[in-house]
N, C-alpha and C. Protein backbone atom coordinates (compact mmCIF):
# COMPACT_ATOMS: atom_id res chain seq x y z
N UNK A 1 0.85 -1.17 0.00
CA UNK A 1 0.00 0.00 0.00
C UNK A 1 0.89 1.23 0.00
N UNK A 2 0.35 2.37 -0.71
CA UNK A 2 1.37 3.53 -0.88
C UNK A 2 1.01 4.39 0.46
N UNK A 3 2.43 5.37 0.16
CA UNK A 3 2.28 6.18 1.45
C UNK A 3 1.12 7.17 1.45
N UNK A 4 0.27 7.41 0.10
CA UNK A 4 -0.50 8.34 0.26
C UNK A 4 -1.47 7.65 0.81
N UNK A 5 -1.96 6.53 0.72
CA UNK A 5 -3.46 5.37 1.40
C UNK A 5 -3.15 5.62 3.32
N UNK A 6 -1.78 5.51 3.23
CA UNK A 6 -1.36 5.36 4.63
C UNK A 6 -1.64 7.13 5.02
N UNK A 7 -1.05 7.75 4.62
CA UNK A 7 -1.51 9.15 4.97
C UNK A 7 -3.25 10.02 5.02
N UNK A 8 -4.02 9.45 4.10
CA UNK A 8 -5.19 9.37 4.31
C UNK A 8 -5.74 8.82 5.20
N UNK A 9 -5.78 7.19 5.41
CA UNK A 9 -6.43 6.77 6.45
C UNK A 9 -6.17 7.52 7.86
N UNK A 10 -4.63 7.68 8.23
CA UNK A 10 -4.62 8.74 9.28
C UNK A 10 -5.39 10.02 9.74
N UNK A 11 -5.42 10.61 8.25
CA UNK A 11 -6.10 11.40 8.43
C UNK A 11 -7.61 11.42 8.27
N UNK A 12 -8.18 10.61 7.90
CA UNK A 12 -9.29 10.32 8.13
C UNK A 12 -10.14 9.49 9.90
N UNK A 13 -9.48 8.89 10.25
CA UNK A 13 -8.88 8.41 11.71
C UNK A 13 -8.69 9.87 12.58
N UNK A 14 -8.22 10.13 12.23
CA UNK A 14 -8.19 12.25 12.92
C UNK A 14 -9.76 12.68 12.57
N UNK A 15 -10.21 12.74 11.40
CA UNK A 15 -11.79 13.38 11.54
C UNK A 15 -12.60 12.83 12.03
N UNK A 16 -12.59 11.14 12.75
CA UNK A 16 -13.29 10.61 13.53
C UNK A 16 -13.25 10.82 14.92
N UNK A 17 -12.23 10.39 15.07
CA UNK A 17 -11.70 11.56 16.58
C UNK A 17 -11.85 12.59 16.61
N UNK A 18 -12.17 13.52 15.69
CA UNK A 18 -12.28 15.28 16.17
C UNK A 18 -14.05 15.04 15.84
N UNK A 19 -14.18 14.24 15.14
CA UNK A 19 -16.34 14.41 15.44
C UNK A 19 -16.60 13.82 17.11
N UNK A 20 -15.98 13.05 17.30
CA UNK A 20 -15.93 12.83 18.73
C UNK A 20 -15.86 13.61 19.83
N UNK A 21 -14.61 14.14 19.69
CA UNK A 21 -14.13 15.18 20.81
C UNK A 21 -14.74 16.33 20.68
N UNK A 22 -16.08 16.66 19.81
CA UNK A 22 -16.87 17.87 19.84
C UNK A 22 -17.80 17.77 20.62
N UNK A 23 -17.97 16.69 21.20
CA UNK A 23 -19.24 16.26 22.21
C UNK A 23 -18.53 16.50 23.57
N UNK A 24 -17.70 16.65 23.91
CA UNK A 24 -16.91 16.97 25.26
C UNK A 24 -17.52 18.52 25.85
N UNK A 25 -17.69 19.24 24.88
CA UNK A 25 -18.52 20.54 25.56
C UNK A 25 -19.84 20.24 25.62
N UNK A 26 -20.41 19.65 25.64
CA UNK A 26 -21.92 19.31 25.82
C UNK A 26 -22.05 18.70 26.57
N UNK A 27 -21.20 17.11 26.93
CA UNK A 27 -21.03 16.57 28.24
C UNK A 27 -20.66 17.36 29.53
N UNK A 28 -19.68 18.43 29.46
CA UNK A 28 -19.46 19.22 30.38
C UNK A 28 -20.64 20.09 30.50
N UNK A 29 -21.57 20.73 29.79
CA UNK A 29 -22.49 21.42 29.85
C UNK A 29 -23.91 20.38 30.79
N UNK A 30 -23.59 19.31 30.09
CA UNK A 30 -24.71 18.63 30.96
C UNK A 30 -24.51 18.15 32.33
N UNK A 31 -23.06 18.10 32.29
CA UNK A 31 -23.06 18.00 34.15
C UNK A 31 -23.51 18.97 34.73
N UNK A 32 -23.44 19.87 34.33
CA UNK A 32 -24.30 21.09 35.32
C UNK A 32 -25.65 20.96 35.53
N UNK A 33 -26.36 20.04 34.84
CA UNK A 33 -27.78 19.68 35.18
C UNK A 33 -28.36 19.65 33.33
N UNK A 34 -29.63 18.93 33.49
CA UNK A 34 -30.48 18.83 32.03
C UNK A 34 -30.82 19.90 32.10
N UNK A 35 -31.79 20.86 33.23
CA UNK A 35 -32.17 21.96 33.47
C UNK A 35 -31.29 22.83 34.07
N UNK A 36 -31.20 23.96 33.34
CA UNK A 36 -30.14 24.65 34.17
C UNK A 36 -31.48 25.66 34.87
N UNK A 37 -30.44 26.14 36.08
CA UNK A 37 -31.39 26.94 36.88
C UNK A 37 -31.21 28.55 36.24
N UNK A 38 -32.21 29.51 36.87
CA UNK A 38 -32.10 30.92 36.75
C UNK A 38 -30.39 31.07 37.11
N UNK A 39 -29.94 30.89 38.19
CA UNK A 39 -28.49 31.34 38.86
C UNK A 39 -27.45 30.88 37.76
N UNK A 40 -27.62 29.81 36.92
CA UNK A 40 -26.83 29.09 35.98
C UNK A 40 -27.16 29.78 34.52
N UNK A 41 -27.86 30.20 34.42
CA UNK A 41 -27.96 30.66 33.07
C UNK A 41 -28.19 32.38 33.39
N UNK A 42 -27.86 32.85 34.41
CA UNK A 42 -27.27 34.70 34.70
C UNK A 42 -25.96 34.03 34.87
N UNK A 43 -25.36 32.77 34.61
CA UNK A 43 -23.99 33.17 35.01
C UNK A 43 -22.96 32.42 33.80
N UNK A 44 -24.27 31.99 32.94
CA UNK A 44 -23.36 32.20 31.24
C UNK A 44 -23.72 30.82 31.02
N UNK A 45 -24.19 30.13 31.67
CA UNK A 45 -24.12 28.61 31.27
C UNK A 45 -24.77 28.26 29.86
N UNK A 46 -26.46 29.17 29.91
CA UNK A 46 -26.91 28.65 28.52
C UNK A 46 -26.37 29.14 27.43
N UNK A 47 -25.46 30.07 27.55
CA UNK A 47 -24.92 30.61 26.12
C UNK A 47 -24.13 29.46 26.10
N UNK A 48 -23.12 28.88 27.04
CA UNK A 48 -22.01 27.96 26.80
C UNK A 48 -22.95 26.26 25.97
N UNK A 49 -24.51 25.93 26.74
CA UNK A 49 -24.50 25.01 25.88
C UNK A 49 -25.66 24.96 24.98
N UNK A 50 -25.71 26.56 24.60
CA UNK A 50 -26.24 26.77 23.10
C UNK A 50 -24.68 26.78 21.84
N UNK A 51 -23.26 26.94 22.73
CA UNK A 51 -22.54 27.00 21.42
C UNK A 51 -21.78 25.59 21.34
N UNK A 52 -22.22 24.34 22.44
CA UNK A 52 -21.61 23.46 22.78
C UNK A 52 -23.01 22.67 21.44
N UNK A 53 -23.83 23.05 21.41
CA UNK A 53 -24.89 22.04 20.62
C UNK A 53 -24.71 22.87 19.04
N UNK A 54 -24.18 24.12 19.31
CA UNK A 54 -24.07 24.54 17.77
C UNK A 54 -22.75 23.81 17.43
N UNK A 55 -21.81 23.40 18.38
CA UNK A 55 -20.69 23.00 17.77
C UNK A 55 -20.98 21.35 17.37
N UNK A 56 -21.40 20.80 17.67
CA UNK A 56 -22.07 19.29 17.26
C UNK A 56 -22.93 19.08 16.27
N UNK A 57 -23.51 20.84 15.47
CA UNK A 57 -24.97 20.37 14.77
C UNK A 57 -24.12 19.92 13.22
N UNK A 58 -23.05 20.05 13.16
CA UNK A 58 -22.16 19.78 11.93
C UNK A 58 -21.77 18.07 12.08
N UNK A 59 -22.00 17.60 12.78
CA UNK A 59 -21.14 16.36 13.24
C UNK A 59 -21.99 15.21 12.01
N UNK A 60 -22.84 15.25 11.93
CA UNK A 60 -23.62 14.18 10.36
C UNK A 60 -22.51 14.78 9.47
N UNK A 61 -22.47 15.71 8.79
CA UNK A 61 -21.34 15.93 8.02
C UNK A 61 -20.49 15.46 8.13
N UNK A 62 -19.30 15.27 9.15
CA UNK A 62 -17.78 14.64 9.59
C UNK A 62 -18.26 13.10 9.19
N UNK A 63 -19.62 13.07 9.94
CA UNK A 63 -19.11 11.36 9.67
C UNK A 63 -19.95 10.96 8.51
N UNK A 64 -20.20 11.54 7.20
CA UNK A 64 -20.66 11.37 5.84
C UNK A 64 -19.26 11.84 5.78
N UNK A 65 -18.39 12.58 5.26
CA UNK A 65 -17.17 12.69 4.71
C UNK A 65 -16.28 11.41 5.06
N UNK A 66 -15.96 11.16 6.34
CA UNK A 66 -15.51 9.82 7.11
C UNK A 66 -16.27 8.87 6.00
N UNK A 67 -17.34 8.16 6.31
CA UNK A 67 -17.64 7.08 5.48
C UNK A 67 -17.16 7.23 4.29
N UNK A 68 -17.60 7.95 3.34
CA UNK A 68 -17.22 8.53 2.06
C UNK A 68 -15.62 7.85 1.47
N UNK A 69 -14.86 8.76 2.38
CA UNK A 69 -13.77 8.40 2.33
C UNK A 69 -12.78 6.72 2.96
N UNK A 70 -13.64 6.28 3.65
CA UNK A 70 -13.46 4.45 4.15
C UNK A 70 -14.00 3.94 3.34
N UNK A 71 -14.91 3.95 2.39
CA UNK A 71 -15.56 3.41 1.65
C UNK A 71 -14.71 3.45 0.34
N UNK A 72 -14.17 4.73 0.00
CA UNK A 72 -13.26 4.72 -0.66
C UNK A 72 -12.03 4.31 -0.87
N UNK A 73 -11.36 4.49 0.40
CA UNK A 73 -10.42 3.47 0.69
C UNK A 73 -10.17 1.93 0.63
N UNK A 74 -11.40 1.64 1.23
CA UNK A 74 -11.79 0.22 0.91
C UNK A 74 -11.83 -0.17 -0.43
N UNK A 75 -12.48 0.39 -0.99
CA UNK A 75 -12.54 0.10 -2.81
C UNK A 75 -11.31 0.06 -3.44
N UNK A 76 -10.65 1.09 -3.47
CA UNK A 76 -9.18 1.26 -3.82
C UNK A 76 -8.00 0.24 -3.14
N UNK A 77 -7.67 -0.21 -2.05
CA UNK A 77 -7.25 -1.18 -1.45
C UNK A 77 -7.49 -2.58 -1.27
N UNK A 78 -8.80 -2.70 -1.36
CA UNK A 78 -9.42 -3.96 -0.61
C UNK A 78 -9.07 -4.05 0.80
N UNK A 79 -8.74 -3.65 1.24
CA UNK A 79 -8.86 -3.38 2.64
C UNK A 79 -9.52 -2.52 3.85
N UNK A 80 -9.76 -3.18 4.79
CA UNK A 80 -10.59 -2.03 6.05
C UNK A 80 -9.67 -1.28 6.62
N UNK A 81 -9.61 -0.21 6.36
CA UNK A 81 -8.81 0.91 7.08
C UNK A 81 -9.17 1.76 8.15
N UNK A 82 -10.28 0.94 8.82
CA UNK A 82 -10.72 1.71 9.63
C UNK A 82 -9.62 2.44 10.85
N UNK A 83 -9.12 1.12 11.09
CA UNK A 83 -7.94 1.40 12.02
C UNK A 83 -6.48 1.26 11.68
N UNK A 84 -5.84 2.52 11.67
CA UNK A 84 -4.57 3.52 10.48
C UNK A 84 -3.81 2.40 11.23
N UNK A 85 -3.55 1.78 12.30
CA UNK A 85 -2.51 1.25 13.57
C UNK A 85 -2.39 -0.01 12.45
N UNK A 86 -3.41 -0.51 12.04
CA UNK A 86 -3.53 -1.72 12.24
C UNK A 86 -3.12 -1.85 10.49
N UNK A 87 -2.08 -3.01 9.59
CA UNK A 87 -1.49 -3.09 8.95
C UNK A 87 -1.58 -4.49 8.26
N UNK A 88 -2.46 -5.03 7.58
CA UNK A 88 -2.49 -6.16 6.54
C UNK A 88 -2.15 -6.27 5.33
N UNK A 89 -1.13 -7.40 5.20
CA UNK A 89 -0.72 -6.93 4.13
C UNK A 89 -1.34 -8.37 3.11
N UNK A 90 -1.66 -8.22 2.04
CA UNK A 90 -2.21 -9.70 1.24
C UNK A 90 -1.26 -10.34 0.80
N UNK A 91 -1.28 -11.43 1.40
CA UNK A 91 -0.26 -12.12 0.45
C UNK A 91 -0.40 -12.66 -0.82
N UNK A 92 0.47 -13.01 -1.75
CA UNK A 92 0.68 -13.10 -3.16
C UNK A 92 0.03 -14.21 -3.35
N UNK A 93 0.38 -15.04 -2.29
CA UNK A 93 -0.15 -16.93 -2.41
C UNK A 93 -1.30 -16.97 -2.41
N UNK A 94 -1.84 -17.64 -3.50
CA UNK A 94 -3.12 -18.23 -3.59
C UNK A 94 -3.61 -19.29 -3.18
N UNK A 95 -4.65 -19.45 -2.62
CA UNK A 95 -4.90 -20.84 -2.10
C UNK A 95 -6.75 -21.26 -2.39
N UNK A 96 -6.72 -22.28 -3.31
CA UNK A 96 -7.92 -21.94 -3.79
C UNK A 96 -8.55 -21.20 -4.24
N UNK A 97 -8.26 -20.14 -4.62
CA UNK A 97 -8.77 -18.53 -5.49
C UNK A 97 -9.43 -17.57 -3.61
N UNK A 98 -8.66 -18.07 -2.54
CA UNK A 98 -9.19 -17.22 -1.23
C UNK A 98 -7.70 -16.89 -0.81
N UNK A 99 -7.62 -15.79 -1.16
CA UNK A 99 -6.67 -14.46 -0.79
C UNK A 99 -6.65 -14.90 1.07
N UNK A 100 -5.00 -15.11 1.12
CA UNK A 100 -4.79 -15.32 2.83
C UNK A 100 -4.16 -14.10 3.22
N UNK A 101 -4.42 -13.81 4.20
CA UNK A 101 -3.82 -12.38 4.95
C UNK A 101 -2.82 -12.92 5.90
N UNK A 102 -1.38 -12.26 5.60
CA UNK A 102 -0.20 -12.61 6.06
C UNK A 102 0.01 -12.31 7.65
């Protein structure tokens, strides 16, 4: 596999993790309660998780580009790239016309 497949999947592996880690301000917003009180929202809370839910309303997007691009990968490789770590390589040997993974 070339270094550009390998450099993609990484970086595609990065836009799954960053659609992820956009939910971290909303979890923090919700520990403060489902309902925030009067005292919590004079003291900034609902602005924080009105921009914590605007920052998530993009997140269907990340992971339509993500698929898009694994799907693509997959086609182009024959391989699942879901995980960049993880490294199969096909071997040449045939065995019965079923491709063995080395």
């Amino acid at each position: 596999m070339g270094k550009g497949y390998q450099l993609l999947r990484w970086v595609n592996f990065g836009l799954l993790v960053a659609a992820a880690l956009k939910f971290i301000p909303l979890l923090l917003s919700l520990a403060q309660g489902f309902t925030l009180t009067t005292e919590q929202i004079a003291a900034g809370l609902a602005a924080d998780r009105a921009w914590a839910l605007d920052l998530i309303s993009d997140t269907p997007y990340l992971l339509m580009v993500w698929l898009v691009i694994a799907v693509w990968l997959h086609r182009r490789t024959g391989q699942h790239l879901l995980c960049p770590w993880r490294t199969a390589e096909v071997s040449t040997h045939e065995t019965d016309g079923v491709h063995r993974l080395s």
